[in-house]
PDB file of N, CA and C in Angstrom:
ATOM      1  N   UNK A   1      26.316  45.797  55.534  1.00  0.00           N
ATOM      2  CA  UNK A   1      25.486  46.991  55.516  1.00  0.00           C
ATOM      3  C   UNK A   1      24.200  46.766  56.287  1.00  0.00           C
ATOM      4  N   UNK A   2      23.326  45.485  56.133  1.00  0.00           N
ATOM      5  CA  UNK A   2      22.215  45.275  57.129  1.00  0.00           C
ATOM      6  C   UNK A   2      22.323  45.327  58.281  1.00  0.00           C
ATOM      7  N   UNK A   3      23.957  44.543  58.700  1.00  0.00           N
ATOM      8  CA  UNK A   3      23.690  45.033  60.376  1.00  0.00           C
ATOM      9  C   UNK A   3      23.929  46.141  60.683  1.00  0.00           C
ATOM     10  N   UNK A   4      24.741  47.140  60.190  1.00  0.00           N
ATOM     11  CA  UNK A   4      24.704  47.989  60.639  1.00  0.00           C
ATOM     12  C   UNK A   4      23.465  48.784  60.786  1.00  0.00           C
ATOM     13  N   UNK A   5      22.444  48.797  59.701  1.00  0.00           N
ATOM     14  CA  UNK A   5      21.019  49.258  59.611  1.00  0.00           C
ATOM     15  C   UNK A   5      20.170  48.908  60.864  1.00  0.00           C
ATOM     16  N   UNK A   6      20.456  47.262  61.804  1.00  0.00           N
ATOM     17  CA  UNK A   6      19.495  46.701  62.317  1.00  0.00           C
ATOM     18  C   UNK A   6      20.269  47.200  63.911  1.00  0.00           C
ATOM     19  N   UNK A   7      21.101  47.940  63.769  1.00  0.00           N
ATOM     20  CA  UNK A   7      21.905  48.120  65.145  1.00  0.00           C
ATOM     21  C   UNK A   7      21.245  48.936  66.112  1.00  0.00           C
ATOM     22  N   UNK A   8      21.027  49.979  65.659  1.00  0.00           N
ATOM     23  CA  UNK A   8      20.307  51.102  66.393  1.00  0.00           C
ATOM     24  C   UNK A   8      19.393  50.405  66.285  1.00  0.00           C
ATOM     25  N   UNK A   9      18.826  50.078  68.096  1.00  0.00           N
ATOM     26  CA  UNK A   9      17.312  50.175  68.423  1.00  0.00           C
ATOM     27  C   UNK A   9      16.268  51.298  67.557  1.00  0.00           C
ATOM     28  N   UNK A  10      15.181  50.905  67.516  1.00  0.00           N
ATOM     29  CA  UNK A  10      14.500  52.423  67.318  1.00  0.00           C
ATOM     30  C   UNK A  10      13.897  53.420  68.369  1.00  0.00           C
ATOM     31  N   UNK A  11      13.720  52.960  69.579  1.00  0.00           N
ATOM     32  CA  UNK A  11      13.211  53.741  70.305  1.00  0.00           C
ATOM     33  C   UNK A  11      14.537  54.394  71.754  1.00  0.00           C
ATOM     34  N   UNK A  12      15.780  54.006  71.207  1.00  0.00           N
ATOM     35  CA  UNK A  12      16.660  54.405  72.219  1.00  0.00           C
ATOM     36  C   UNK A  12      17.417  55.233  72.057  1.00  0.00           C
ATOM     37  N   UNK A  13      18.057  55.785  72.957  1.00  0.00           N
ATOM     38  CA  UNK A  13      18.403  57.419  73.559  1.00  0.00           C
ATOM     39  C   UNK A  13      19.064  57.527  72.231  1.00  0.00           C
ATOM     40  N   UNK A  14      20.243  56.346  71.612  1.00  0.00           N
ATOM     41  CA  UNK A  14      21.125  56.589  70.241  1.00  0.00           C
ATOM     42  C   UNK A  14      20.707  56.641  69.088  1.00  0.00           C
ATOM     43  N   UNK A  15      19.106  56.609  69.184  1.00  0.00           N
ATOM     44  CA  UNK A  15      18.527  56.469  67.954  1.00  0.00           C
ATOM     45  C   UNK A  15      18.145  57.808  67.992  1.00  0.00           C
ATOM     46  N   UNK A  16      18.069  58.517  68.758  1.00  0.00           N
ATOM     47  CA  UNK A  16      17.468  60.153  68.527  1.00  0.00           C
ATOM     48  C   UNK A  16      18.753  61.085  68.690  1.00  0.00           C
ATOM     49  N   UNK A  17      19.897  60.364  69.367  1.00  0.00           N
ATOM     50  CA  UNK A  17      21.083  60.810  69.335  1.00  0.00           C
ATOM     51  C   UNK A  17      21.425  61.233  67.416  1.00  0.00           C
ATOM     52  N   UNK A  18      21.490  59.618  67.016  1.00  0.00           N
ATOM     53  CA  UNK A  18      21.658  59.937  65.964  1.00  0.00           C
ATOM     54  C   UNK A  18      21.401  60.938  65.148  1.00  0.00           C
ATOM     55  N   UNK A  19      19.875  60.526  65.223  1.00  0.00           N
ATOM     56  CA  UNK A  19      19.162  61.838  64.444  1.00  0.00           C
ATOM     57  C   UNK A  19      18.981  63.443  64.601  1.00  0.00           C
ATOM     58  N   UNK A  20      19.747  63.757  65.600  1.00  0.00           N
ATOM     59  CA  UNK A  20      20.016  65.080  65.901  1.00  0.00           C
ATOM     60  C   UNK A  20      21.062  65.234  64.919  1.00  0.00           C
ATOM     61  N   UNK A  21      22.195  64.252  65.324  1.00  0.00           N
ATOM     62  CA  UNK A  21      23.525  64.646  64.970  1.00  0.00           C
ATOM     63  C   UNK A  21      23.454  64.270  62.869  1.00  0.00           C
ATOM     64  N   UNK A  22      22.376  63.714  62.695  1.00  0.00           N
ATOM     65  CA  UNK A  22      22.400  64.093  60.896  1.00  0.00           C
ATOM     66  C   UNK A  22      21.891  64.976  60.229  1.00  0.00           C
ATOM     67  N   UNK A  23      21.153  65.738  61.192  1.00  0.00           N
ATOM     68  CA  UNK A  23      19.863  67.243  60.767  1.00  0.00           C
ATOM     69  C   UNK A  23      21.014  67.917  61.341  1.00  0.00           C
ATOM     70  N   UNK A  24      21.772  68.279  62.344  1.00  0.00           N
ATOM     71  CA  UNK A  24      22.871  68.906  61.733  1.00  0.00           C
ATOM     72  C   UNK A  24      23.686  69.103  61.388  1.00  0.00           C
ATOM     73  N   UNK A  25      24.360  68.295  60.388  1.00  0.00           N
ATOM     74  CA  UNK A  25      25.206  67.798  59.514  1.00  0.00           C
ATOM     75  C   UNK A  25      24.245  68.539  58.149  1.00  0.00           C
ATOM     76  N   UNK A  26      22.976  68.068  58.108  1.00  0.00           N
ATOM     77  CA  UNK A  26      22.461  68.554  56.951  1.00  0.00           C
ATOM     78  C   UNK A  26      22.232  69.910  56.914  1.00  0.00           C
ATOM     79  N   UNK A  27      22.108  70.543  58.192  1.00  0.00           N
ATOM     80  CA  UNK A  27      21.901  72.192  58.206  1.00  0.00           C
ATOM     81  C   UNK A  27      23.157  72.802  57.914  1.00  0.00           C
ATOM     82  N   UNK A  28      24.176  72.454  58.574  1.00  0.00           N
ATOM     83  CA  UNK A  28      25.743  72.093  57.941  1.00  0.00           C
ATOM     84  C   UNK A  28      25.624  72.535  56.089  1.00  0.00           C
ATOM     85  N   UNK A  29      25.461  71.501  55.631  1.00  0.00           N
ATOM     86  CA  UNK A  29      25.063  71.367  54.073  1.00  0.00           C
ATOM     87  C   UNK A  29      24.442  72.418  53.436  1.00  0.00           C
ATOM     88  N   UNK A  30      22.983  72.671  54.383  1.00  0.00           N
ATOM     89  CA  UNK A  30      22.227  73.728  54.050  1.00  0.00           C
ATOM     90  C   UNK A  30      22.426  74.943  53.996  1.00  0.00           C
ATOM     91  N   UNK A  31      23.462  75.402  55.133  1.00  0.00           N
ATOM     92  CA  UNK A  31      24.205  76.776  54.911  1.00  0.00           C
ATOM     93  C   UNK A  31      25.053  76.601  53.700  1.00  0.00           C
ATOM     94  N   UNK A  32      25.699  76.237  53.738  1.00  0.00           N
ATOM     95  CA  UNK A  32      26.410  75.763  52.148  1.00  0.00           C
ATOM     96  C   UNK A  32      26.049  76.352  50.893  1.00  0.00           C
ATOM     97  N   UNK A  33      24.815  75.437  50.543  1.00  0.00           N
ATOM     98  CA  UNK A  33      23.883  76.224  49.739  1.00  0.00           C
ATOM     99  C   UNK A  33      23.478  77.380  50.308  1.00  0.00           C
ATOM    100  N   UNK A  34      22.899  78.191  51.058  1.00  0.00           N
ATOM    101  CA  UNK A  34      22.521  79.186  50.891  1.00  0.00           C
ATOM    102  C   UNK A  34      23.764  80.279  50.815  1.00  0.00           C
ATOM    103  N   UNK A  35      24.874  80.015  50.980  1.00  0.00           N
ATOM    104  CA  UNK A  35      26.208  80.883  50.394  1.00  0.00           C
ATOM    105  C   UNK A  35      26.047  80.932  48.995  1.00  0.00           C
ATOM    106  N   UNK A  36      25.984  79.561  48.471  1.00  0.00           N
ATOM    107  CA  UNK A  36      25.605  79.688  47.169  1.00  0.00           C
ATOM    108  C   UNK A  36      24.599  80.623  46.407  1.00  0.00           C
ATOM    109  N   UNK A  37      23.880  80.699  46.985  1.00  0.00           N
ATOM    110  CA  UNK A  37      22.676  81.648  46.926  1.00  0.00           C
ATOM    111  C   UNK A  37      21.449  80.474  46.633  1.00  0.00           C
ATOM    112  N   UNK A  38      21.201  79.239  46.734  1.00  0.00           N
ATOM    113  CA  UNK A  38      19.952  78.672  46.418  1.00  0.00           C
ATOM    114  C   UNK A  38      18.932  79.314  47.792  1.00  0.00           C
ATOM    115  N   UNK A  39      17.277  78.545  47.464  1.00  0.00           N
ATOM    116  CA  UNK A  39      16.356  78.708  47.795  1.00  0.00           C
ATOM    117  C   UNK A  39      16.132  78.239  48.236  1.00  0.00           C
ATOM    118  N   UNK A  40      16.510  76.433  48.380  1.00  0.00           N
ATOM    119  CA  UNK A  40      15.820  75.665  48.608  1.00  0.00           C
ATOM    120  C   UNK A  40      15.914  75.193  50.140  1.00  0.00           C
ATOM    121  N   UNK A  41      15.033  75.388  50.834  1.00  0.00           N
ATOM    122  CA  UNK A  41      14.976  75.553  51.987  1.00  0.00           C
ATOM    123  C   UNK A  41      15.217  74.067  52.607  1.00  0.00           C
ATOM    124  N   UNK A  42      14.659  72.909  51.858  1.00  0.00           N
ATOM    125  CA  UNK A  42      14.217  71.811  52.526  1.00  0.00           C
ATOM    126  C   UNK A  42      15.495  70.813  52.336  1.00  0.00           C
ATOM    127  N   UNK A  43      16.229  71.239  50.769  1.00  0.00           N
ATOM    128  CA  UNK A  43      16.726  70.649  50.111  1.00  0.00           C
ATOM    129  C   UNK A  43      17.903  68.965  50.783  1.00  0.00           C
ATOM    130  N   UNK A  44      18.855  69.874  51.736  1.00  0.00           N
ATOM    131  CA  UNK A  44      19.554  68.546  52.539  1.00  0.00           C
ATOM    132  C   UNK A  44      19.349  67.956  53.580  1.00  0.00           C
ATOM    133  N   UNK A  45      17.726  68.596  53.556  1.00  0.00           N
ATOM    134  CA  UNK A  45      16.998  67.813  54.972  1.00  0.00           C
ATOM    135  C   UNK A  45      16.620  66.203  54.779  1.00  0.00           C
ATOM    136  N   UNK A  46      15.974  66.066  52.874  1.00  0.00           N
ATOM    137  CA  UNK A  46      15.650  64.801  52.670  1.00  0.00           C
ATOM    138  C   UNK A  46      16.588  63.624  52.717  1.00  0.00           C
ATOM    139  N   UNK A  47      17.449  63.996  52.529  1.00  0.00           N
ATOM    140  CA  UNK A  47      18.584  62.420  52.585  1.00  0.00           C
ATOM    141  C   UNK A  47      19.148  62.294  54.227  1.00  0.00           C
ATOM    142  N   UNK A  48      18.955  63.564  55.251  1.00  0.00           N
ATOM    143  CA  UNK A  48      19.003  63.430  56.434  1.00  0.00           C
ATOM    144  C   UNK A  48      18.086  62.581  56.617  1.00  0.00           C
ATOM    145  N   UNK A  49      16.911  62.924  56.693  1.00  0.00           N
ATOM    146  CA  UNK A  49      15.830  62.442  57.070  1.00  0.00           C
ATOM    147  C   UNK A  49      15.666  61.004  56.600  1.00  0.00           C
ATOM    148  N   UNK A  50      15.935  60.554  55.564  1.00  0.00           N
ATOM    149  CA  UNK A  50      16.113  59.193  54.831  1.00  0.00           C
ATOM    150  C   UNK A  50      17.358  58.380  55.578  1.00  0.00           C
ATOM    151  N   UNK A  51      18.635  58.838  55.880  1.00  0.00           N
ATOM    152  CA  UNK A  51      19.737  58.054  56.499  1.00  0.00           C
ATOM    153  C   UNK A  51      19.233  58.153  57.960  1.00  0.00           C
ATOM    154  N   UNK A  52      18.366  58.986  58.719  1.00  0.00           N
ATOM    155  CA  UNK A  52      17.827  58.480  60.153  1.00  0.00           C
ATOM    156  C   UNK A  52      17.075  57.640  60.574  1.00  0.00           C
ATOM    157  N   UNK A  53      15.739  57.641  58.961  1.00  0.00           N
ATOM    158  CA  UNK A  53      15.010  56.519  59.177  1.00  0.00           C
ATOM    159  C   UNK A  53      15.870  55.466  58.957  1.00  0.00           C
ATOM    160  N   UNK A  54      16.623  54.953  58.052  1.00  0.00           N
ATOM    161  CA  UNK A  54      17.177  53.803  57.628  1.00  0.00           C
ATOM    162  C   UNK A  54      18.262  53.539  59.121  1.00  0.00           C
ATOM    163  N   UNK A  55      18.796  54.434  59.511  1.00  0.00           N
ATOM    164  CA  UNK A  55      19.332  53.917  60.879  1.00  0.00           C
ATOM    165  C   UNK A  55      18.900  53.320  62.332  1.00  0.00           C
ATOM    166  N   UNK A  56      18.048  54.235  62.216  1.00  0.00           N
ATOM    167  CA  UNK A  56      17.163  53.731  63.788  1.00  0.00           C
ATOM    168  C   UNK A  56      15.881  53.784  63.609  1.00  0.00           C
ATOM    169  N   UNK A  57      15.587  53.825  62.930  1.00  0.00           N
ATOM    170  CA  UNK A  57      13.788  53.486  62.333  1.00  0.00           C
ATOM    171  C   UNK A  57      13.175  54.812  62.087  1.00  0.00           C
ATOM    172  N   UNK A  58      11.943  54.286  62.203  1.00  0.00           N
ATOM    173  CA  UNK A  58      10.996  55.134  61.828  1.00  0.00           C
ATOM    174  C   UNK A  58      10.992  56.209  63.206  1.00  0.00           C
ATOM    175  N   UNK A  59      10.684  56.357  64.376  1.00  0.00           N
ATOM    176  CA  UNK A  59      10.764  57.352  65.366  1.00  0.00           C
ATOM    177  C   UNK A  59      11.898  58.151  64.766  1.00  0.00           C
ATOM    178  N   UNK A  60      12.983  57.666  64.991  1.00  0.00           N
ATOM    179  CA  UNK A  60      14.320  58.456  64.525  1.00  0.00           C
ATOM    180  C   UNK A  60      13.703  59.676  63.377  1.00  0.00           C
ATOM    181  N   UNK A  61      13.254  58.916  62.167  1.00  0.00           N
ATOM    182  CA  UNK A  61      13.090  59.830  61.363  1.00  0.00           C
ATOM    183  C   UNK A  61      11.549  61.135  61.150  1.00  0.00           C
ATOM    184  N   UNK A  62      10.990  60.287  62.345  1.00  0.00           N
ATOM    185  CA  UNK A  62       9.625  61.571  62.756  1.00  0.00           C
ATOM    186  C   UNK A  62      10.542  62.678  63.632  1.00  0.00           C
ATOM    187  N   UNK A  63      11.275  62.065  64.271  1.00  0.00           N
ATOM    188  CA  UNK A  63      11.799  63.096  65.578  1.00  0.00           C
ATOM    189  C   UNK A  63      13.028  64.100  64.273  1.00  0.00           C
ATOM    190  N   UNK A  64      13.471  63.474  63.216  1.00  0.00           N
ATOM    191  CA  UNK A  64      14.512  64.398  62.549  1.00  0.00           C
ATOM    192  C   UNK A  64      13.180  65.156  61.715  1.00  0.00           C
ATOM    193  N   UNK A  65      12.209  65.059  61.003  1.00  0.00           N
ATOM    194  CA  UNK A  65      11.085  65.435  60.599  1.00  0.00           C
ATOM    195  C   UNK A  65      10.825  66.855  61.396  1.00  0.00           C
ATOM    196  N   UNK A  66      10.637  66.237  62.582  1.00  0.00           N
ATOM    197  CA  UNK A  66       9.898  67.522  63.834  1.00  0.00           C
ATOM    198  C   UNK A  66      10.955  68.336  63.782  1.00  0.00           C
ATOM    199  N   UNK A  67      11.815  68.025  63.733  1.00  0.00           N
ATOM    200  CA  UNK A  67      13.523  68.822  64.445  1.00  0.00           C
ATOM    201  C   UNK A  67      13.563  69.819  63.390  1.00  0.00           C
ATOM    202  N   UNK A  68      13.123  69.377  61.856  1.00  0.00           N
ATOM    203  CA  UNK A  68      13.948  70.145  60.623  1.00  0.00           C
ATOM    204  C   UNK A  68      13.157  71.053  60.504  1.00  0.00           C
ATOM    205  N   UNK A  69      11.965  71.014  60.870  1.00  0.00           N
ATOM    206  CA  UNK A  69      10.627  72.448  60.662  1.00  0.00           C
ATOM    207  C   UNK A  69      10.874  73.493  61.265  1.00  0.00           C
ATOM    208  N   UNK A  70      10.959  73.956  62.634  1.00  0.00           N
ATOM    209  CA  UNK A  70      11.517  74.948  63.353  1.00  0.00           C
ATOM    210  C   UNK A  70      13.309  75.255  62.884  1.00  0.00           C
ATOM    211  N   UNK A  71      14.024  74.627  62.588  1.00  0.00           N
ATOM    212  CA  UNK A  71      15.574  75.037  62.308  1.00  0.00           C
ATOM    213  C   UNK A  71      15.427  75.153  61.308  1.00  0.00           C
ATOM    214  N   UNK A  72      14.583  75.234  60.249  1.00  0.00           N
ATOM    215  CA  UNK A  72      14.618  75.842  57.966  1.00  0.00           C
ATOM    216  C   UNK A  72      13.773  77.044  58.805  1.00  0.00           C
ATOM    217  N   UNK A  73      12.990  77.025  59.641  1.00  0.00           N
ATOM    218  CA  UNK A  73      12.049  78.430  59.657  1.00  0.00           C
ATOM    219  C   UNK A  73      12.582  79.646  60.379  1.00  0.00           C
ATOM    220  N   UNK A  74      13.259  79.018  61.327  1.00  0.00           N
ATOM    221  CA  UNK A  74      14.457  79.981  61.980  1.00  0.00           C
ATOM    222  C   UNK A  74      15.899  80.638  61.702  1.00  0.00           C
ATOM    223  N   UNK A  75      16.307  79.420  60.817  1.00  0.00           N
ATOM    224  CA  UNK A  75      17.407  79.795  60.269  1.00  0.00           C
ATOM    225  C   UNK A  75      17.462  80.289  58.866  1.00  0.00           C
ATOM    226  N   UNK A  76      16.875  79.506  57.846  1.00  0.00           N
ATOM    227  CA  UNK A  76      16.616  79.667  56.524  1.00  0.00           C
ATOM    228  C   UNK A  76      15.776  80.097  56.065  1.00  0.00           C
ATOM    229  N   UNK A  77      14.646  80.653  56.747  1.00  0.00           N
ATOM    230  CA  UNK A  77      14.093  81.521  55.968  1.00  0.00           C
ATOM    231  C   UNK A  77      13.726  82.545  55.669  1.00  0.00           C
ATOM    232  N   UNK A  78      13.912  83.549  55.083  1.00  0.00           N
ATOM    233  CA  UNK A  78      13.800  85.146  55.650  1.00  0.00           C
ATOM    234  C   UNK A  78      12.605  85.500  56.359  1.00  0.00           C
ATOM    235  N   UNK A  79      12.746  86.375  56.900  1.00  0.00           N
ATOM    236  CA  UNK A  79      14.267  86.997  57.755  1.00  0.00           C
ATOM    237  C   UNK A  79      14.897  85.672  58.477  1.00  0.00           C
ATOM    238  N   UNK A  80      16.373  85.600  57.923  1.00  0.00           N
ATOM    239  CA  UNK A  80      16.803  84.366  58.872  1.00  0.00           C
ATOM    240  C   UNK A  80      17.284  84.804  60.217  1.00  0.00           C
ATOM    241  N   UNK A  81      17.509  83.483  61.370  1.00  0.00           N
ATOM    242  CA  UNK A  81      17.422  83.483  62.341  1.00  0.00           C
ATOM    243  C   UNK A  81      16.423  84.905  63.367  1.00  0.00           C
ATOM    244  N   UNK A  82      14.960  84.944  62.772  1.00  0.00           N
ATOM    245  CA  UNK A  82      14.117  85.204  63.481  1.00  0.00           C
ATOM    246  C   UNK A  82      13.077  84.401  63.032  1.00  0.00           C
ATOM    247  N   UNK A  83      12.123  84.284  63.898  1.00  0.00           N
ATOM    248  CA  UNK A  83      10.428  83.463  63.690  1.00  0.00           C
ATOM    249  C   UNK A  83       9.443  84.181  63.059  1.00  0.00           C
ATOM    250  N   UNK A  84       9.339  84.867  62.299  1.00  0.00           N
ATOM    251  CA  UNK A  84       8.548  85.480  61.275  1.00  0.00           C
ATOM    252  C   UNK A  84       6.812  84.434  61.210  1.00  0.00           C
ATOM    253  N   UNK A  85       5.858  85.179  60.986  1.00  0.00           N
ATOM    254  CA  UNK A  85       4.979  84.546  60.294  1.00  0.00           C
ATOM    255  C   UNK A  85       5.239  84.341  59.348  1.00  0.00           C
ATOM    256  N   UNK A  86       5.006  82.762  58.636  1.00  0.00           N
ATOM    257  CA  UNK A  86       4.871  82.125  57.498  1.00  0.00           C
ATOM    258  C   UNK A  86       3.912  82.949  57.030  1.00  0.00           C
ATOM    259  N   UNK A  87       4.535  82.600  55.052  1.00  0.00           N
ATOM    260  CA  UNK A  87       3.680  83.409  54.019  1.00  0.00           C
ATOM    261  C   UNK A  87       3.179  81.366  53.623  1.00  0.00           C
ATOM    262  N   UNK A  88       2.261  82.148  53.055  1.00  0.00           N
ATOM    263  CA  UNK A  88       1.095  81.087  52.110  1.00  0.00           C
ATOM    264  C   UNK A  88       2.509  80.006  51.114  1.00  0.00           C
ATOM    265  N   UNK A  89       3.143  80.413  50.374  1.00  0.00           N
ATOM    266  CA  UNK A  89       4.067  79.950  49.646  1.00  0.00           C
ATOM    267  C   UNK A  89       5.091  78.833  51.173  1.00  0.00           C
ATOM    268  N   UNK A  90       5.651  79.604  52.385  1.00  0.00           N
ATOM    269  CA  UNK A  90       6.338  78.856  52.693  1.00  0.00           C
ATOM    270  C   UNK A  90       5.356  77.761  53.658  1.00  0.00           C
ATOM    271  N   UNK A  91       3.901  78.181  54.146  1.00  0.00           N
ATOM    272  CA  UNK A  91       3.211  76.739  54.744  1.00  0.00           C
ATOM    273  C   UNK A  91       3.237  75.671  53.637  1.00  0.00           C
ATOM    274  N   UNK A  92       2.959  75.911  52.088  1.00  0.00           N
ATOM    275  CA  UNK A  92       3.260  74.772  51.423  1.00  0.00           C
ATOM    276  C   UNK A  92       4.443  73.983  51.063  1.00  0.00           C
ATOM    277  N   UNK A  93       5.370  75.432  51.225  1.00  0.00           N
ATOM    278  CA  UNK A  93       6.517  74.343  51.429  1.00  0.00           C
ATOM    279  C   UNK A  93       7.102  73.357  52.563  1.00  0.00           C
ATOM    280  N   UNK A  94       7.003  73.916  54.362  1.00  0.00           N
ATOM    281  CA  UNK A  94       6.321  72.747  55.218  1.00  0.00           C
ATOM    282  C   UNK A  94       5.371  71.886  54.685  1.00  0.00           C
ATOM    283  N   UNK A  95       4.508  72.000  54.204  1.00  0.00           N
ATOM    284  CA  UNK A  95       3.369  70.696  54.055  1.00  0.00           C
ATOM    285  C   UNK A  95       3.995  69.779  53.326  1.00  0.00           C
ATOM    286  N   UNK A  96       4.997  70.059  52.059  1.00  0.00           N
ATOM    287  CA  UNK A  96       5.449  68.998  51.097  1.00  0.00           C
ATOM    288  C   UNK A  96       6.393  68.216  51.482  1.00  0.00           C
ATOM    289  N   UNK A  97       7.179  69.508  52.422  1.00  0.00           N
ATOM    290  CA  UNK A  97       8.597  68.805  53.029  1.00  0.00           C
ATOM    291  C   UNK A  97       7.846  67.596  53.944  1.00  0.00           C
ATOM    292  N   UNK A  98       7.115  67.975  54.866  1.00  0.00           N
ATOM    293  CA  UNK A  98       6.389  67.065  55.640  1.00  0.00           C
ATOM    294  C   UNK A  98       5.921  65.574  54.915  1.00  0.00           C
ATOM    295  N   UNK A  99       4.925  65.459  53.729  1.00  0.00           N
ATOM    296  CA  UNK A  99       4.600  64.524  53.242  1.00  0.00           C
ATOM    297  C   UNK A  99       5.843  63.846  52.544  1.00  0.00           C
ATOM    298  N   UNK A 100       6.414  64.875  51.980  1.00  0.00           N
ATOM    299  CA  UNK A 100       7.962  63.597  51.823  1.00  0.00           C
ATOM    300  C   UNK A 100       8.552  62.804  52.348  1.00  0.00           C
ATOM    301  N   UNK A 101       8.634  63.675  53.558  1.00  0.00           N
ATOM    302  CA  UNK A 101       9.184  63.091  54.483  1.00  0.00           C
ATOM    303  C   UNK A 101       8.385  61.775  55.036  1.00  0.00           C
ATOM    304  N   UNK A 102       7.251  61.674  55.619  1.00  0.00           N
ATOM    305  CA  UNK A 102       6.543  60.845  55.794  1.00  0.00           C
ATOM    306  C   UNK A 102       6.361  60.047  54.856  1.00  0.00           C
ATOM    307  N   UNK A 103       6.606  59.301  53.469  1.00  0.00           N
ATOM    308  CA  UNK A 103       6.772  58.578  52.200  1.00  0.00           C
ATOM    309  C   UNK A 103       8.021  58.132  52.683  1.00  0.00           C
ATOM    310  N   UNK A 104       9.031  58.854  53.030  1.00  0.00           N
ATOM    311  CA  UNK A 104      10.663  58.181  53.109  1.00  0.00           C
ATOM    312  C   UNK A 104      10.456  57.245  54.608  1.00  0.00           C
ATOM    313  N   UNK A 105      10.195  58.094  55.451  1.00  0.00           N
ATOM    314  CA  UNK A 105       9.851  57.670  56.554  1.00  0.00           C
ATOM    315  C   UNK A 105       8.950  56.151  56.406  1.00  0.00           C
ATOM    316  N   UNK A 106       8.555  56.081  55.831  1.00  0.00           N
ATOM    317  CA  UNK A 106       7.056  54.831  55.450  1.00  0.00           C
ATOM    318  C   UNK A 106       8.085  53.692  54.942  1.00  0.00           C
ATOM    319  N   UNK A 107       8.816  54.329  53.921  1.00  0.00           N
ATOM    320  CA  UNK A 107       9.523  53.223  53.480  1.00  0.00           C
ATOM    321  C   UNK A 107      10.901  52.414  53.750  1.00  0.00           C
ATOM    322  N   UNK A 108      11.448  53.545  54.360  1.00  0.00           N
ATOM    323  CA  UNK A 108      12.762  53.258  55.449  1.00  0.00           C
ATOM    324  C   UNK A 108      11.866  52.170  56.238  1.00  0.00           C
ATOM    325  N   UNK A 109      11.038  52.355  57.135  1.00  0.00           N
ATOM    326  CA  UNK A 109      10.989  51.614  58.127  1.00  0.00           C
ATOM    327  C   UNK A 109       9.846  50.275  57.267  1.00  0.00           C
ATOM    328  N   UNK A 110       9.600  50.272  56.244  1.00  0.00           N
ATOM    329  CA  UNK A 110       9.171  48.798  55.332  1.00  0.00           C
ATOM    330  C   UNK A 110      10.497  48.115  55.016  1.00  0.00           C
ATOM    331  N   UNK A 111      11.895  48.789  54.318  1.00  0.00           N
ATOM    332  CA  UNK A 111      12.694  48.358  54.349  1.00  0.00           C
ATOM    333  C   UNK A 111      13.633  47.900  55.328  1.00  0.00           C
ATOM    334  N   UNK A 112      13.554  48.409  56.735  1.00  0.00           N
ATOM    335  CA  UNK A 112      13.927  47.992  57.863  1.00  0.00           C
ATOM    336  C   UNK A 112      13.501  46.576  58.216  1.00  0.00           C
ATOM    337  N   UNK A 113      12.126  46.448  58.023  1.00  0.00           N
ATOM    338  CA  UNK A 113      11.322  45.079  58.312  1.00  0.00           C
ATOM    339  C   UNK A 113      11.750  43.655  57.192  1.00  0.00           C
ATOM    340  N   UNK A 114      11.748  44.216  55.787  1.00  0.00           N
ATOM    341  CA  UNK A 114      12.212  43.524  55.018  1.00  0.00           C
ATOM    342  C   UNK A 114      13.171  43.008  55.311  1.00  0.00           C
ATOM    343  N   UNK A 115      14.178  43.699  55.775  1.00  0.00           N
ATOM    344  CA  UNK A 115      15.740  43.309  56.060  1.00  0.00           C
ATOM    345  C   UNK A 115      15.620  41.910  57.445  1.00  0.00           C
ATOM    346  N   UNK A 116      14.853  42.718  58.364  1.00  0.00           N
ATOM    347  CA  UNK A 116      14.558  41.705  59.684  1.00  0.00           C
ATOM    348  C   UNK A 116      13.809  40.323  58.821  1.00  0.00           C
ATOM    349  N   UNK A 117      12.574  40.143  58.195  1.00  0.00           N
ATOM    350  CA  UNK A 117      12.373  39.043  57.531  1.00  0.00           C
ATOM    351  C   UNK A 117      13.375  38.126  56.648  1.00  0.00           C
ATOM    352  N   UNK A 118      13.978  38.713  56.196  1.00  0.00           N
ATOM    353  CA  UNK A 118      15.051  38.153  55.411  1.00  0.00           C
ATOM    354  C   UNK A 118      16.056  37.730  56.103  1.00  0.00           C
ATOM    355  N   UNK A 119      16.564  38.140  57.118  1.00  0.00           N
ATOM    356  CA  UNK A 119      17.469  37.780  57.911  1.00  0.00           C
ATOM    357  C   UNK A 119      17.524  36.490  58.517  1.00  0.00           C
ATOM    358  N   UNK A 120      15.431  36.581  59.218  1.00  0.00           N
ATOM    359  CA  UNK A 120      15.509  34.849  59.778  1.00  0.00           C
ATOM    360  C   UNK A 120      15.485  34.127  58.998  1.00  0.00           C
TER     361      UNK A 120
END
């Protein structure tokens, strides 16, 4: 399981490859739920965002971060698929998704390093 973690460079073309191709897999997911009828806008972005950092580091998972804000606001949130001004309720929900994200992000790529120390 570590090497596969330590495979992807972090700053190369397959490391952002990646991370396209798991934000939408998770938007994938996310329509899902919203058939269901949930709300939750952010909801299968976090374990995207967590399996990109843990794959190709930390960039990977800022660039799936950046990627998931414009595609929940365009697609998921009413009115979907138009750009609406944000209401007060959904900038806080960007802001939280954001700081989560940046916590997972923080620690994916501490646990990335751990793994490299341990290794030598």
């Amino acid at each position: 399981m570590r090497d596969v973690i330590l495979r992807v460079r972090p700053w190369s073309p397959w490391a952002f490859v990646a991370a396209a191709l798991v934000i939408v897999l998770a938007a994938s997911v996310q329509e899902v739920f919203v058939v269901f009828g949930t709300k939750l806008y952010f909801a299968s972005f976090f374990p995207a965002i967590l399996i990109a950092s843990l794959l190709a580091g930390a960039p990977s998972g800022i660039f799936a971060t950046l990627l998931t804000i414009p595609i929940v606001w365009w697609a998921f949130m009413p009115p979907a698929f138009a750009f609406e001004p944000l209401s007060a309720a959904d900038y806080d929900r960007v802001v939280m998704f954001v700081l989560g994200s940046a916590l997972m992000v923080s620690f994916a790529n501490l646990y990335r390093e751990a793994i490299l120390l341990f290794r030598k």
